[in-house]
N, C-alpha and C. Protein backbone atom coordinates (compact mmCIF):
# COMPACT_ATOMS: atom_id res chain seq x y z
N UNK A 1 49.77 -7.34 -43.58
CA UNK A 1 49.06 -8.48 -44.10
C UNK A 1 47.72 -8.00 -44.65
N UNK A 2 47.64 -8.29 -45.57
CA UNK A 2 45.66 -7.79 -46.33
C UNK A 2 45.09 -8.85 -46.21
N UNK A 3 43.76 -8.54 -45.95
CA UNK A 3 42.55 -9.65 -45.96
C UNK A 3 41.83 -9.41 -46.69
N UNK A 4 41.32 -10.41 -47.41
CA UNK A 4 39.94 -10.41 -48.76
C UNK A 4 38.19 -10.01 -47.76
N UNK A 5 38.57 -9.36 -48.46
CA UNK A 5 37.14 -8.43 -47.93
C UNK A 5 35.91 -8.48 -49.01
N UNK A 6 35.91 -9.74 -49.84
CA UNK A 6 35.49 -9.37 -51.25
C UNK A 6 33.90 -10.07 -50.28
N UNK A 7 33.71 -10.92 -49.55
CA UNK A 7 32.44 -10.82 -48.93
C UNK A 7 31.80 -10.56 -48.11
N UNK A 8 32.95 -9.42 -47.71
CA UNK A 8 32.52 -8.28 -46.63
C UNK A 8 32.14 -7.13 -47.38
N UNK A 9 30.96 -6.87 -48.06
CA UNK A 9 30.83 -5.64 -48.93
C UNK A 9 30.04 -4.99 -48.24
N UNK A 10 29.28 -5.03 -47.34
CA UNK A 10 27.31 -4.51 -47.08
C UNK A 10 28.57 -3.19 -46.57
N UNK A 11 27.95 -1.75 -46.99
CA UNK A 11 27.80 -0.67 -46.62
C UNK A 11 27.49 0.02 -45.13
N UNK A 12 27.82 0.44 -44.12
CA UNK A 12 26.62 0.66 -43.35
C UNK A 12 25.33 1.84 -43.78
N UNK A 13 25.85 2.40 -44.94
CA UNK A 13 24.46 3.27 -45.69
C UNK A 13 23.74 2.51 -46.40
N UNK A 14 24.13 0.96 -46.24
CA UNK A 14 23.25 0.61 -47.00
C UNK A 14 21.63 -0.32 -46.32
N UNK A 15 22.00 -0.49 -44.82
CA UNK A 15 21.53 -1.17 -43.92
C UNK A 15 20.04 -0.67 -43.30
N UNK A 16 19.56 0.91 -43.93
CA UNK A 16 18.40 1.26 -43.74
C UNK A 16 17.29 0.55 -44.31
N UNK A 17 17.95 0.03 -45.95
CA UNK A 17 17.33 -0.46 -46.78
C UNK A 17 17.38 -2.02 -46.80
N UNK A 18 18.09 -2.46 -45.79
CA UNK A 18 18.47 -4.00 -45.71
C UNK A 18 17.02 -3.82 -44.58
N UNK A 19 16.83 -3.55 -43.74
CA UNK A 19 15.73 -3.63 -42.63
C UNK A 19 15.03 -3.46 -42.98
N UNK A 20 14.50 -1.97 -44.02
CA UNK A 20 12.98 -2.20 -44.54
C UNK A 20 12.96 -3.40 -45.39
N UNK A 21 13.76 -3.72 -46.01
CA UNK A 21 13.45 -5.19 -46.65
C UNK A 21 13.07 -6.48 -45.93
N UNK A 22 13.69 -6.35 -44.84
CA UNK A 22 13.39 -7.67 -43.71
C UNK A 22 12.31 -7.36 -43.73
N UNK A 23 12.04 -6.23 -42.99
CA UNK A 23 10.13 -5.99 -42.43
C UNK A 23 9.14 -6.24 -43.28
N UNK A 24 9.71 -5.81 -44.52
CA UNK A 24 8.68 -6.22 -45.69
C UNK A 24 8.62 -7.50 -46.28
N UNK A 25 9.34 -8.36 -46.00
CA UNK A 25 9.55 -9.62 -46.05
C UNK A 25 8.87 -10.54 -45.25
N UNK A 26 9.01 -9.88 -44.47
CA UNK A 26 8.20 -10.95 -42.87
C UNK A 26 6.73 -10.08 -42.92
N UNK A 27 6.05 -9.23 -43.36
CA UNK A 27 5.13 -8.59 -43.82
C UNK A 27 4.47 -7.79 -42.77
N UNK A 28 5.84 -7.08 -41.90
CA UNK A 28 5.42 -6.56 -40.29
C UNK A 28 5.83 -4.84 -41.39
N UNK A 29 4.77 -3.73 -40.69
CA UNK A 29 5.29 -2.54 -41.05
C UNK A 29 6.06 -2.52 -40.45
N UNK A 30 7.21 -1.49 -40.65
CA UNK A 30 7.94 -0.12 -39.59
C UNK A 30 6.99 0.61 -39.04
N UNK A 31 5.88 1.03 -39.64
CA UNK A 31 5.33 2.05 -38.42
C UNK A 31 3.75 1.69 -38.73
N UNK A 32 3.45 0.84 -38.14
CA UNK A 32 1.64 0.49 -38.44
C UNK A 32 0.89 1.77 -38.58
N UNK A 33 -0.44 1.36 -39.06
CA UNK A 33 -1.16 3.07 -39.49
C UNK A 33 -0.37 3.75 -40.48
N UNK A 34 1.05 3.82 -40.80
CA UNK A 34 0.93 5.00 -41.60
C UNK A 34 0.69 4.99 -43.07
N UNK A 35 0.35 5.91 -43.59
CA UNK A 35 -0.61 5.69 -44.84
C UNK A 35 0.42 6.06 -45.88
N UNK A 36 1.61 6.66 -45.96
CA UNK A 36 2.37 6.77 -46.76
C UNK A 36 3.57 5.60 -46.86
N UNK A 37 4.60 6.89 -47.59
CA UNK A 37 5.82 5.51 -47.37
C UNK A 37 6.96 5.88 -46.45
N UNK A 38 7.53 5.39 -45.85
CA UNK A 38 8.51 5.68 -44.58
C UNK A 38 9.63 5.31 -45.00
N UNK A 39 10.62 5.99 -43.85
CA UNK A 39 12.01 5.88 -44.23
C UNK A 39 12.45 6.05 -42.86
N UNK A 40 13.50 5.26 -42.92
CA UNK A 40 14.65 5.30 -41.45
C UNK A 40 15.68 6.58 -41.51
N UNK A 41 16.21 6.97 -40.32
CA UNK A 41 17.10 7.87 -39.82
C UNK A 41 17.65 7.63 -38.61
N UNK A 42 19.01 7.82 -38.99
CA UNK A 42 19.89 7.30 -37.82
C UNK A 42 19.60 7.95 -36.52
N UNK A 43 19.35 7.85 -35.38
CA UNK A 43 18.94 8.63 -34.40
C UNK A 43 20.39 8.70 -33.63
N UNK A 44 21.16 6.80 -33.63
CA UNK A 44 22.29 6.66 -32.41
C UNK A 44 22.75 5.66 -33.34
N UNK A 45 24.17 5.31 -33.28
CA UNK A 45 25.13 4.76 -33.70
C UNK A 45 26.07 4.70 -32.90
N UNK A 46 26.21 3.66 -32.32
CA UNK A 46 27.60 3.21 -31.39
C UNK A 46 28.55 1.94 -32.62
N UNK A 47 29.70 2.18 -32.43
CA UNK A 47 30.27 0.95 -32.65
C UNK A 47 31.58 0.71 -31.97
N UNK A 48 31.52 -0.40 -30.83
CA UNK A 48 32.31 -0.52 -29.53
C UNK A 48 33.29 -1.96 -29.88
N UNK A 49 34.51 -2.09 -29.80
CA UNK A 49 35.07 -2.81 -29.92
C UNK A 49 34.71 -3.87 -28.68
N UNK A 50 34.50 -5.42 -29.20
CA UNK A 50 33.70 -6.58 -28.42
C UNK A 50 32.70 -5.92 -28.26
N UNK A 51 31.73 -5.26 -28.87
CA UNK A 51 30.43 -5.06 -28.09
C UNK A 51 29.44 -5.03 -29.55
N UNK A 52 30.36 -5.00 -30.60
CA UNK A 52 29.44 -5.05 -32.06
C UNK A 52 28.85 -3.11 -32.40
N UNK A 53 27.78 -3.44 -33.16
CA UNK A 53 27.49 -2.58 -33.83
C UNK A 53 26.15 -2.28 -33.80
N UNK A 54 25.54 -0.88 -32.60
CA UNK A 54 24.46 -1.30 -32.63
C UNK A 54 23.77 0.30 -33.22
N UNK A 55 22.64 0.17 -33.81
CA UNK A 55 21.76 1.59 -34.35
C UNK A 55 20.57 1.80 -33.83
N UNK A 56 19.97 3.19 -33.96
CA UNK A 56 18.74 2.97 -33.35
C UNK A 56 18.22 4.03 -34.56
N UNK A 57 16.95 3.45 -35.64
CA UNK A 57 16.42 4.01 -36.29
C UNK A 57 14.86 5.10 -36.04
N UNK A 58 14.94 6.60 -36.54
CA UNK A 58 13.45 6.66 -36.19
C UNK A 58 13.06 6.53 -37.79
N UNK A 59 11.66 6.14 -37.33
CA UNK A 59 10.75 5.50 -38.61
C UNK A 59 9.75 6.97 -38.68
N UNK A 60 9.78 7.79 -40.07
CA UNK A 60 9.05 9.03 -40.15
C UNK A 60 8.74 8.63 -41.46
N UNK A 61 7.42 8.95 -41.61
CA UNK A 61 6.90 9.49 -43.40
C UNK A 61 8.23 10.35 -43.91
N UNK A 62 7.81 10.11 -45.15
CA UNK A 62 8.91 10.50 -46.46
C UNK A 62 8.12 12.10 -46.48
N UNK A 63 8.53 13.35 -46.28
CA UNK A 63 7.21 14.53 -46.97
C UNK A 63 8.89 15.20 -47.46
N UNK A 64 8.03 15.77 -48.81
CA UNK A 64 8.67 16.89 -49.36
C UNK A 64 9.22 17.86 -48.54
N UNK A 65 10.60 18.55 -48.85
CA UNK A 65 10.83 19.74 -47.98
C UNK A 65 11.44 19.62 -46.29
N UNK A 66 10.71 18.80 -45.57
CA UNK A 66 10.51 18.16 -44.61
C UNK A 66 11.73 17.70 -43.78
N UNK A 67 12.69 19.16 -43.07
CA UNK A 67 13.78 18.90 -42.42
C UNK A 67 14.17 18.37 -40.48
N UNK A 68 12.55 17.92 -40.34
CA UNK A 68 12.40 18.03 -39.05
C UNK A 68 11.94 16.66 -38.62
N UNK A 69 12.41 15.89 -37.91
CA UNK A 69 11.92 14.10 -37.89
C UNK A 69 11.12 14.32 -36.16
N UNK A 70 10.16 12.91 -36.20
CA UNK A 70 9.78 12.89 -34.94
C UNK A 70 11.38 12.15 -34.18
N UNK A 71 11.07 12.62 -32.77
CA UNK A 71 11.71 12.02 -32.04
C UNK A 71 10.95 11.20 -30.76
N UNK A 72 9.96 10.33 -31.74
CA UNK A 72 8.95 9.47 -30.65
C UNK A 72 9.41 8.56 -30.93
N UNK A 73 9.94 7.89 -29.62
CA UNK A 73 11.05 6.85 -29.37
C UNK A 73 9.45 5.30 -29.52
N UNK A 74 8.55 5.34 -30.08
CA UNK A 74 7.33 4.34 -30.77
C UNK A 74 7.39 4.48 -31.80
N UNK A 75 8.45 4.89 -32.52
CA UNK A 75 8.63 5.33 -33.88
C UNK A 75 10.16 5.22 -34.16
N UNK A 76 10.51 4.41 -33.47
CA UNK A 76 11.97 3.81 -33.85
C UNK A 76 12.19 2.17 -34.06
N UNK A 77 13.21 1.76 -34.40
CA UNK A 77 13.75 0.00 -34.90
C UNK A 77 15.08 0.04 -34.38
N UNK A 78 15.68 -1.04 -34.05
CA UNK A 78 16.46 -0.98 -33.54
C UNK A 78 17.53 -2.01 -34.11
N UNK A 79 18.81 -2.31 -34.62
CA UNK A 79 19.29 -3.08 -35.26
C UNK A 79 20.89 -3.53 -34.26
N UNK A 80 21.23 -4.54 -34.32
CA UNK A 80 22.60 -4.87 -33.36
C UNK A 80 23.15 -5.71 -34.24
N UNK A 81 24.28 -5.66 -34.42
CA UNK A 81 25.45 -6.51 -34.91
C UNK A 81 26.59 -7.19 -34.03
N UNK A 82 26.44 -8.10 -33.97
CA UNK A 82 27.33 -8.68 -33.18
C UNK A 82 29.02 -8.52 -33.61
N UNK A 83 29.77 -8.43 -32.83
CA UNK A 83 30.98 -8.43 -32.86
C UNK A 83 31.88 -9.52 -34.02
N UNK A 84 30.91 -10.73 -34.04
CA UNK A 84 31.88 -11.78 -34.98
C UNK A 84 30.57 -11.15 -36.14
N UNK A 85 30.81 -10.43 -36.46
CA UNK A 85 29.62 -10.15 -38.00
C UNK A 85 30.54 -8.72 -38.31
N UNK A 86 31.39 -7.95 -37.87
CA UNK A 86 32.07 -7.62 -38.39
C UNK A 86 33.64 -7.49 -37.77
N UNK A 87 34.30 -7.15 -39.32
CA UNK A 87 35.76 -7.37 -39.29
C UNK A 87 36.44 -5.77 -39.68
N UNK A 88 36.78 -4.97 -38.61
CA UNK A 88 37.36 -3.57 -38.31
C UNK A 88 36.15 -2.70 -39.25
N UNK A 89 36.53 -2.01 -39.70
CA UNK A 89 35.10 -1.31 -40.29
C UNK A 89 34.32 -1.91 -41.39
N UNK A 90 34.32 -3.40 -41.56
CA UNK A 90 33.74 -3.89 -42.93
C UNK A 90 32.52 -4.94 -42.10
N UNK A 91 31.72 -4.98 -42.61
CA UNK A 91 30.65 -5.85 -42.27
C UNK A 91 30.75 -7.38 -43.08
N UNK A 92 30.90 -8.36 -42.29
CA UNK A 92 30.95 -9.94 -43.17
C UNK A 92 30.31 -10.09 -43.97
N UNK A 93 29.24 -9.56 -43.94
CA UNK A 93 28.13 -10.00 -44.93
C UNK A 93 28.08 -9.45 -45.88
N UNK A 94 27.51 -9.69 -47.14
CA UNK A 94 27.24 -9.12 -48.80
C UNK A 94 25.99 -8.12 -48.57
N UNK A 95 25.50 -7.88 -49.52
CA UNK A 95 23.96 -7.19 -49.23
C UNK A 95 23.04 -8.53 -49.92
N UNK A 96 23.50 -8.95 -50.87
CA UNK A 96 22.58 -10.62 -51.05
C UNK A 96 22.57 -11.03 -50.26
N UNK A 97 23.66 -11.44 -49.14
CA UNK A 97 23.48 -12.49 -47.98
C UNK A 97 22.02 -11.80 -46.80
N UNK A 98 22.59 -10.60 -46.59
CA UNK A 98 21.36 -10.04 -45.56
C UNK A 98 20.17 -10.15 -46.67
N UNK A 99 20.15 -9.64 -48.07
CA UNK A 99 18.64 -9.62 -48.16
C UNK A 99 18.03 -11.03 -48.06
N UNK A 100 18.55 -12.28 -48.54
CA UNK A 100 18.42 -13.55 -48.69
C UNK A 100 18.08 -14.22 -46.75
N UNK A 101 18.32 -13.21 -45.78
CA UNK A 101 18.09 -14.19 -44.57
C UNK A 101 16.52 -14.53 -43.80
N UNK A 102 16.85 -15.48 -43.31
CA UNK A 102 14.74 -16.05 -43.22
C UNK A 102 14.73 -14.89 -42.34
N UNK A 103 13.47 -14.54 -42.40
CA UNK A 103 12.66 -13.98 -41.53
C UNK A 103 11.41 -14.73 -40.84
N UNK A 104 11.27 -14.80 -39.61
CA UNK A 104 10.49 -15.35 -38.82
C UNK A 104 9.10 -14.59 -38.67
């Protein structure tokens, strides 16, 4: 049996960039103080059947060259997906739908 997956598109490579968008939306940094521009890296990735989909990002400046990340756990984000938000490896949501959600 196939299922339409046509609004299950969001990526999970694409979800680094779905969060800095929240944060920047709700107008909270990722990493207060820092004077450049930052970027997420997967630190942990579980995805547990009934238990959802959860990540744990560290938040490091962008530097040239630069193959070595902190691992200061005050320098991470943390993201969870619930189990009814996705369907076997596809995520329900579009990437319009996540960028479009309120932020508090």
């Amino acid at each position: 049996m196939s299922q339409d997956h046509s609004n299950a598109n969001l990526s999970i490579l694409k979800l680094p960039a779905i969060v800095t968008g929240l944060f920047e939306r709700a107008r909270r940094p990722l990493l207060p103080g820092l004077k450049g521009a930052s970027e997420l890296f997967v630190r942990y990735l579980r995805r547990k059947p009934g238990r959802g989909l959860a990540v744990i990002y560290n938040v490091d400046e962008v530097k040239r060259g630069r193959r070595k990340y902190s691992n200061d756990l005050y320098r991470s984000v943390s993201l969870t997906l619930d189990e009814q938000a996705l369907e076997g490896a596809y995520i329900r949501f579009s990437e319009t739908q996540a960028q479009q959600a309120s932020v508090a």
